[in-house]
Protein backbone atom coordinates (compact mmCIF):
# COMPACT_ATOMS: atom_id res chain seq x y z
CA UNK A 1 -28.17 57.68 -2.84
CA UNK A 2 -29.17 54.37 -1.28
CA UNK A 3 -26.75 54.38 2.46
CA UNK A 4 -24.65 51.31 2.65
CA UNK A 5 -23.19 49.49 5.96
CA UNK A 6 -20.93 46.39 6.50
CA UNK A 7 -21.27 45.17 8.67
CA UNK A 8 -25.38 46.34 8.95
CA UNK A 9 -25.36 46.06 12.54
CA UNK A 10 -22.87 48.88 12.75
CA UNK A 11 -25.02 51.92 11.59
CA UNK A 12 -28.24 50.19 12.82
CA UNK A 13 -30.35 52.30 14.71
CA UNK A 14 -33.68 50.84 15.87
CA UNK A 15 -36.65 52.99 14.40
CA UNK A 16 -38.91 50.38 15.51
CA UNK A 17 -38.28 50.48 19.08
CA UNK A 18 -41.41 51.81 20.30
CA UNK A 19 -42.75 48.44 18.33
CA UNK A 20 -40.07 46.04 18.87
CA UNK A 21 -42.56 43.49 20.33
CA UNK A 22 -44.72 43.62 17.63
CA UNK A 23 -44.75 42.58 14.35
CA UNK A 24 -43.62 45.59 13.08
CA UNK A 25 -39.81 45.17 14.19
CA UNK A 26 -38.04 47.30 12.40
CA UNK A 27 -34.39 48.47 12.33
CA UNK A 28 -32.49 51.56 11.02
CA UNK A 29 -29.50 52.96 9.47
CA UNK A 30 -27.83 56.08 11.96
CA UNK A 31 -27.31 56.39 15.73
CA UNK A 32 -30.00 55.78 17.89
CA UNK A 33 -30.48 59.44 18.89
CA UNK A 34 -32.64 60.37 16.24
CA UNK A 35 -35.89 61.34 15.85
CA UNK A 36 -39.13 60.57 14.35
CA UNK A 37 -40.21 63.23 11.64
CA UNK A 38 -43.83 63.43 12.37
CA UNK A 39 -44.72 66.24 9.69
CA UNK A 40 -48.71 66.93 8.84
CA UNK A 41 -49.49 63.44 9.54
CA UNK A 42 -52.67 61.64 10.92
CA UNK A 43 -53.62 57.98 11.91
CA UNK A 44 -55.66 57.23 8.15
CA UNK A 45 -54.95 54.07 7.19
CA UNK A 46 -53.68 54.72 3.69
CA UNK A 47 -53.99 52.37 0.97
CA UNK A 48 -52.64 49.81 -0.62
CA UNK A 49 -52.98 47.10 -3.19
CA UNK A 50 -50.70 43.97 -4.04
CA UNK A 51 -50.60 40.67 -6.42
CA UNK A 52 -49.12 37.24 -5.28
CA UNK A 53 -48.82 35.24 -2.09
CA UNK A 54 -45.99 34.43 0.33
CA UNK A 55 -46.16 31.13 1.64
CA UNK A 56 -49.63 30.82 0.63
CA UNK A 57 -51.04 33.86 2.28
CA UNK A 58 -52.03 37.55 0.41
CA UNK A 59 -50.06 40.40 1.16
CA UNK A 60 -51.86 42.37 3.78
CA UNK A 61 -53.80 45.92 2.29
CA UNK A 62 -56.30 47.27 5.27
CA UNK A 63 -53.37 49.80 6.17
CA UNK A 64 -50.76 51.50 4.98
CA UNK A 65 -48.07 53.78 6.82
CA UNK A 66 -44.89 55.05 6.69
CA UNK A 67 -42.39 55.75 9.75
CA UNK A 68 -39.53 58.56 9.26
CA UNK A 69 -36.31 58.95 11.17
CA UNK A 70 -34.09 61.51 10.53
CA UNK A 71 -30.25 61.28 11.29
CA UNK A 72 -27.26 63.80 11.12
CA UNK A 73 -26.61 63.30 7.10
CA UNK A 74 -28.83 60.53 6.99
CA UNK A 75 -32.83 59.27 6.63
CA UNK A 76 -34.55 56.10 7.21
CA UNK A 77 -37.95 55.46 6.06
CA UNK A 78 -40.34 52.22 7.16
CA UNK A 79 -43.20 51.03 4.86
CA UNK A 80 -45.77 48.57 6.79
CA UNK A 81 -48.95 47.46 4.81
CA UNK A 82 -50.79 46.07 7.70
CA UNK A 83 -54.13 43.85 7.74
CA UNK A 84 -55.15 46.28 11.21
CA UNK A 85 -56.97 48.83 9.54
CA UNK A 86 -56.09 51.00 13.10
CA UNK A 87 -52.50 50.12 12.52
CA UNK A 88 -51.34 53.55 13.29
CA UNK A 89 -53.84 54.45 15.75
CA UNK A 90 -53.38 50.74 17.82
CA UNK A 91 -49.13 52.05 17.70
CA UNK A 92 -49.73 55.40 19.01
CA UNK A 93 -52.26 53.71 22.13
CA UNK A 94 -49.09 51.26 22.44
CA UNK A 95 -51.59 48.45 21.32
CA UNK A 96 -51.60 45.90 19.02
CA UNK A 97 -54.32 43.54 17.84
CA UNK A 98 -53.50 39.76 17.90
CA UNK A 99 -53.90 37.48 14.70
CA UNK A 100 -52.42 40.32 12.40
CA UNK A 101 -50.11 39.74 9.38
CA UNK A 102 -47.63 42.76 7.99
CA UNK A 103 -45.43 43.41 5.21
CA UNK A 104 -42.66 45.55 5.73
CA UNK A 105 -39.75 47.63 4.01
CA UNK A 106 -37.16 49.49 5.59
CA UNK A 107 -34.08 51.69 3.85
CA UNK A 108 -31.94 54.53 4.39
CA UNK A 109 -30.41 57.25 2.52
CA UNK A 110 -27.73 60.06 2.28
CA UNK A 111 -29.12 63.37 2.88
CA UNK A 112 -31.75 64.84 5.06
CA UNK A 113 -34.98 63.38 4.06
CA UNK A 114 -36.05 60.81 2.38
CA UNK A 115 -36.72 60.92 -1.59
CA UNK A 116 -38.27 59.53 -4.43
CA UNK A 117 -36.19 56.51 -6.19
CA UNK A 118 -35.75 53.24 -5.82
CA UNK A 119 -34.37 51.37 -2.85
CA UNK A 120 -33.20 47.65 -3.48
CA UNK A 121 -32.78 44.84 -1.14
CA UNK A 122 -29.02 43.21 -1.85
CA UNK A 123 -25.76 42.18 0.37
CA UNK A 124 -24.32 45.35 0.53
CA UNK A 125 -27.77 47.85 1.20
CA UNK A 126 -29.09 48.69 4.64
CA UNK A 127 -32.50 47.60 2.80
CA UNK A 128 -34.85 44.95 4.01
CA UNK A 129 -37.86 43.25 4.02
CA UNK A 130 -40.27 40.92 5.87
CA UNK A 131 -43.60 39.47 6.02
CA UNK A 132 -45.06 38.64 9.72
CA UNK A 133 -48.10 36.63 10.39
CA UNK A 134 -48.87 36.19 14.02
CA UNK A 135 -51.23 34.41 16.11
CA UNK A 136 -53.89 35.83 18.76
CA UNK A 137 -51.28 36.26 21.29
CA UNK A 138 -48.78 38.14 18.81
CA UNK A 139 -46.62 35.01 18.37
CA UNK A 140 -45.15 34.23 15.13
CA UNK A 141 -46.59 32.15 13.21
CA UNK A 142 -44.54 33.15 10.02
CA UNK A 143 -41.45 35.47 9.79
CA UNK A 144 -39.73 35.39 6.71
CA UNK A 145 -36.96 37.79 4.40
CA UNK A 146 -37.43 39.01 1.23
CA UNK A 147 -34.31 37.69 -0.46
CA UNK A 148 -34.64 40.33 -3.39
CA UNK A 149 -36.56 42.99 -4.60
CA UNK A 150 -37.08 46.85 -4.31
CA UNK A 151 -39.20 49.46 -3.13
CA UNK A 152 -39.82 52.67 -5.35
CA UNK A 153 -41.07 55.76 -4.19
CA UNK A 154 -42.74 58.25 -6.74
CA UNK A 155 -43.58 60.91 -4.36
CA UNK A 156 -42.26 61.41 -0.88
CA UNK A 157 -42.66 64.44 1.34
CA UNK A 158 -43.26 64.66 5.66
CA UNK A 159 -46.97 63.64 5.18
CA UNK A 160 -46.92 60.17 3.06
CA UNK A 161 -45.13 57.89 0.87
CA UNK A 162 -46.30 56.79 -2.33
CA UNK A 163 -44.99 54.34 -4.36
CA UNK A 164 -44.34 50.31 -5.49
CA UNK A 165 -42.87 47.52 -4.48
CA UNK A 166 -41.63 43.87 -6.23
CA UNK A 167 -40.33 41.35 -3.82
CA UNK A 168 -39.43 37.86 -4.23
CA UNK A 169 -38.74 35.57 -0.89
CA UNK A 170 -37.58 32.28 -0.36
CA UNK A 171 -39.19 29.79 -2.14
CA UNK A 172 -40.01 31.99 -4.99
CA UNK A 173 -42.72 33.82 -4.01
CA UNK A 174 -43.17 36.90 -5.95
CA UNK A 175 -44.98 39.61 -4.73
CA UNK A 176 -45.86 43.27 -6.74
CA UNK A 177 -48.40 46.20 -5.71
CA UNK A 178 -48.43 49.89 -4.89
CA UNK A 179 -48.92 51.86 -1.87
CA UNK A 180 -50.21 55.70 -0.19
CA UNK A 181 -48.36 55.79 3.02
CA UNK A 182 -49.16 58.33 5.63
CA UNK A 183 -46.58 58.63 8.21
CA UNK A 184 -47.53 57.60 11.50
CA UNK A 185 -45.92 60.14 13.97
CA UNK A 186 -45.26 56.78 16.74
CA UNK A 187 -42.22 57.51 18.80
CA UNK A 188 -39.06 56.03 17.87
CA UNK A 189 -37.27 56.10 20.96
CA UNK A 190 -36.05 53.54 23.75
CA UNK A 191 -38.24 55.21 26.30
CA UNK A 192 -41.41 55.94 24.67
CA UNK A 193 -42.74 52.79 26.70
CA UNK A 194 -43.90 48.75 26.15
CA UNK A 195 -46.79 47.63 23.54
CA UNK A 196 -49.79 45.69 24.67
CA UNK A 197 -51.10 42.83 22.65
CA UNK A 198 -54.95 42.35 23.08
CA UNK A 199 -58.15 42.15 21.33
């Protein structure tokens, strides 16, 4: 069951803040004192593979990972496909890599860990979506919503995510394609310290 908030901000717990400056800025569903699920994970890149443009530009493939965060009787799950083929490596070293562009998804559920389904973007889900492009000194060049869509999952466990997504943003770009996520075990608390941008 897909967790729903109104207003968002109130069960919004930041499981991007070890990557808030980046362009991976995420936010949760819970209180901020949970914790990253880092299960049999590794830094692979994953995979992933996608049809359409947004604002003119492909949807990024080098990388693919997943972020968990489990809360009490709740579980939050990020999805960035990433054109830093190190994306989970360069967020572990608390670096980032100018000039990248990244698709992400982020949603919550009821229970204690994440499962397969589908997880729509609407008014009343803690679902949502964006597509970053930034320049060499990680400033945006584009930032933009999804306005609707959904992510499904087809097989979800501690170690990956796998599964498809269909977005459409403003404008009417449409967007489609499938991804292997491993989760990146990258710290999702306030203190786990400041990214770098470089080369």
């Amino acid at each position: 069951m897909v967790v729903h908030c109104s207003p968002m901000v109130t069960c919004a717990a930041r499981i991007g803040v070890a990557i808030a400056v980046v362009p991976y800025m995420l936010a949760g569903c819970g209180s901020s004192g949970g914790s990253a699920d880092a299960g049999g994970v590794g830094t692979g890149p994953g995979s992933a593979s996608a049809t359409g443009t947004i604002g003119g530009r492909s949807v990024p493939d080098a990388s693919a990972l997943a972020i968990l965060q489990s809360q009490p009787g709740n579980a939050c799950a990020a999805i960035l496909l990433s054109s830093d083929g190190s994306a989970c490596g360069d967020l572990l070293a608390r670096h980032v890599p100018g000039g990248t562009s990244n698709l992400s998804y982020l949603f919550c559920e009821v229970g204690n860990a994440v499962t397969p389904g589908t997880y729509p973007l609407g008014p009343h889900s803690q679902a949502q979506s964006g597509f970053v492009v930034q320049d060499s000194q990680c400033h945006d060049v584009v930032n933009v919503s999804a306005s609707s869509g959904s992510v499904t999952l087809t097989s979800a466990d501690a170690s990956s995510l796998v599964g498809t997504f269909d977005l459409t943003f403003p404008g009417g770009d449409h967007v489609t394609g499938s991804f292997t996520a491993p989760v990146c075990p990258v710290s999702t608390t306030a203190d786990a310290g400041s990214t770098v941008c470089g080369p």
